[in-house]
Structure formats: structure tokens, C-alpha cells
C-alpha atoms as a PDB file:
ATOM      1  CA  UNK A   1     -21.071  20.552   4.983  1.00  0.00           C
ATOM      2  CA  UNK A   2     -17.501  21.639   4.067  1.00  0.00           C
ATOM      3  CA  UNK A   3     -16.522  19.912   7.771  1.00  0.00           C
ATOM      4  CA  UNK A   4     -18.117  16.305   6.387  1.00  0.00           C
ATOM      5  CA  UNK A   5     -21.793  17.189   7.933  1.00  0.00           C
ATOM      6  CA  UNK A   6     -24.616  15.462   6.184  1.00  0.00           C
ATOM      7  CA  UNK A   7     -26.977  17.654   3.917  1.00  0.00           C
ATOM      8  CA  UNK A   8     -29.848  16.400   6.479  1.00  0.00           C
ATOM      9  CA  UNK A   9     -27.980  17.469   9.376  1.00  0.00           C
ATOM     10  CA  UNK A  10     -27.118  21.155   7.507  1.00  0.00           C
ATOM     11  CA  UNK A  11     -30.736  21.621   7.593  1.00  0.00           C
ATOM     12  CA  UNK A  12     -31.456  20.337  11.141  1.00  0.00           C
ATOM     13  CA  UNK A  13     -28.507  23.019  12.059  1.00  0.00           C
ATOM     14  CA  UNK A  14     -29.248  26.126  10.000  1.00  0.00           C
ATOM     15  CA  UNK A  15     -33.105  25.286  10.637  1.00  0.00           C
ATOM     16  CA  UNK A  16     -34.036  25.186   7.170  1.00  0.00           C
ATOM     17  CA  UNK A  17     -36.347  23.283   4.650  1.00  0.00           C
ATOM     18  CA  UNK A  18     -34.274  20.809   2.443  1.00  0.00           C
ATOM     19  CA  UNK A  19     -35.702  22.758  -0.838  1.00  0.00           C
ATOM     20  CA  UNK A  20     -34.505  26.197   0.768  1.00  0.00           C
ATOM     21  CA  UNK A  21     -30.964  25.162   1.071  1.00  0.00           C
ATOM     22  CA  UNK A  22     -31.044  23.098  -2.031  1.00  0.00           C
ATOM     23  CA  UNK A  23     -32.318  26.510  -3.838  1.00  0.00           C
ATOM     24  CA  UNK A  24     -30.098  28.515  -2.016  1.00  0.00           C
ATOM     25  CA  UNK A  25     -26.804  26.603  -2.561  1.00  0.00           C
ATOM     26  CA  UNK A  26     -27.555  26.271  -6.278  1.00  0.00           C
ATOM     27  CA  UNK A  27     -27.489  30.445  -6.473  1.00  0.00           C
ATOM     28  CA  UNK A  28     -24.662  30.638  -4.143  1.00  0.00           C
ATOM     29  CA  UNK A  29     -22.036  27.830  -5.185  1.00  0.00           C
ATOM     30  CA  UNK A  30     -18.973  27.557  -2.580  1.00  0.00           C
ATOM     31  CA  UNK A  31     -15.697  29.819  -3.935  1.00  0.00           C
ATOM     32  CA  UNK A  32     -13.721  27.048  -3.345  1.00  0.00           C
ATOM     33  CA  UNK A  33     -13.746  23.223  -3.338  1.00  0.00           C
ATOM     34  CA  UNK A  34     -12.689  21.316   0.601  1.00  0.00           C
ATOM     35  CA  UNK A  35     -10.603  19.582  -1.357  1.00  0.00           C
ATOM     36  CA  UNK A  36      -7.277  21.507  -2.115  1.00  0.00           C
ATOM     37  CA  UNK A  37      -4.888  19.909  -4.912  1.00  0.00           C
ATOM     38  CA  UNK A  38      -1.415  19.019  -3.179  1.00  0.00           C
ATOM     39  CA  UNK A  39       2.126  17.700  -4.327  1.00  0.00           C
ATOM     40  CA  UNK A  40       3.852  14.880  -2.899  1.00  0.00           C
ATOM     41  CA  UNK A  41       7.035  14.588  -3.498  1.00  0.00           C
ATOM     42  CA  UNK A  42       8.628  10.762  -2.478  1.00  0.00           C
ATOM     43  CA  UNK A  43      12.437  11.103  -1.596  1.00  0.00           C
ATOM     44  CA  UNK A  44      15.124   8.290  -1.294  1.00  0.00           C
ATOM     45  CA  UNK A  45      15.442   7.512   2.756  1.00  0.00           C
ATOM     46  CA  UNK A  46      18.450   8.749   4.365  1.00  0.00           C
ATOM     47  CA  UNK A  47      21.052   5.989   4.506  1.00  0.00           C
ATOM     48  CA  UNK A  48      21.118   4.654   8.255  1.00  0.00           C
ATOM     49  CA  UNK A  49      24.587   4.485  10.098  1.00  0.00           C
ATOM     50  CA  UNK A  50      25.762   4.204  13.215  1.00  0.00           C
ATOM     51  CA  UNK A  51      29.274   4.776  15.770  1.00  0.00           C
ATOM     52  CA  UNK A  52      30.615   1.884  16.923  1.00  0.00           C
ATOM     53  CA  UNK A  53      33.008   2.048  19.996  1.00  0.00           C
ATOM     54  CA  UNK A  54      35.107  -0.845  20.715  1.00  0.00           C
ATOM     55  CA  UNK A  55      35.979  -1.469  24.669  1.00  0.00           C
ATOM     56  CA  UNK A  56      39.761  -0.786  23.566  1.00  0.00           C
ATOM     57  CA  UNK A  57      38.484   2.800  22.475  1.00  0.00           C
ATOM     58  CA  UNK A  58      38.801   2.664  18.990  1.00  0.00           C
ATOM     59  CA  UNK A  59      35.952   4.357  17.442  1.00  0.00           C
ATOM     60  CA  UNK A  60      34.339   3.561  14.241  1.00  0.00           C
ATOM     61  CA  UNK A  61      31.591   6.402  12.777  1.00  0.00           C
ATOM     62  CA  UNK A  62      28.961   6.371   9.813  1.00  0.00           C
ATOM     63  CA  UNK A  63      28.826   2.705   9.284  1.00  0.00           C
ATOM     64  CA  UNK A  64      26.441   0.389   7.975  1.00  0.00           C
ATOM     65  CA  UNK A  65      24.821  -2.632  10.305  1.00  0.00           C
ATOM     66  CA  UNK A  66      26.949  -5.080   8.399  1.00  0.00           C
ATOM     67  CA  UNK A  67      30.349  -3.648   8.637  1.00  0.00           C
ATOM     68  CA  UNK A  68      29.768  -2.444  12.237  1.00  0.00           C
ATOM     69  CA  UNK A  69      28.863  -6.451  12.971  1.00  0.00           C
ATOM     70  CA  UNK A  70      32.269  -7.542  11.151  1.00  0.00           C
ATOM     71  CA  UNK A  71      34.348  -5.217  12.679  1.00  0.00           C
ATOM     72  CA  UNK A  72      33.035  -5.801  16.172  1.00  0.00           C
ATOM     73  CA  UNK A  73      33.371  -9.376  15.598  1.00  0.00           C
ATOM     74  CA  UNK A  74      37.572  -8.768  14.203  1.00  0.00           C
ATOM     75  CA  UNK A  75      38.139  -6.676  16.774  1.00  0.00           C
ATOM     76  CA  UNK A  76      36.142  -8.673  19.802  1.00  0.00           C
END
């Protein structure tokens, strides 16, 4: 049942009586829960830039979209 099976379908698998299982899950709880407590941590995104490479070879690196655009545009 810890994989998401049905209490039905436990029995039809072990081959046991609903009440047996009931009786016997009752005086053997599970140590430990499926579910396991996590942490999510939620960081800024990484700042996108790019190289720009103008046909005259001048190179441009870690810019923005914008000031890639303008200085493609200057330099066209």
C-alpha cells in the first residue's frame, strides 16, 4: 500500500481476509510515513546574457537582449 495499491488489492495480493490485515496492521503500524517532509528552497533565476559578434569582429559579452539589439542596430 506504501506504492499507492488499494487496501482491496493488498488483500487480493498477500491473499488475506480484509479483517486479518485490518487486525494485523493495527498491531504492526508502518515505522515510517510514504510521505517524507522536504524543503524547497525558491532562488532568484540566473540573469540571462548573451555574446554578440558584430561582422566587423568586435565582440560584445554578458549582455542583456536589449542592449545586444541597440548595439547591433548602432553598429549595423
Amino acid at each position: 500500500m506504501a506504492e499507492g495499491a488499494s487496501f482491496a488489492q493488498a488483500c487480493r495480493e498477500l491473499k488475506l481476509w480484509a479483517p486479518t490485515l485490518r487486525e494485523w496492521m493495527k498491531k504492526h503500524p508502518p515505522q515510517q510515513s510514504a510521505f517524507q517532509e522536504v524543503a524547497v528552497e525558491v532562488s532568484p533565476p540566473e540573469p540571462q546574457t548573451i555574446s554578440l559578434v558584430l561582422p566587423n569582429g568586435l565582440r560584445f559579452e554578458g549582455l542583456d537582449i536589449s542592449t545586444a539589439a541597440s548595439l547591433a542596430k548602432r553598429f549595423k
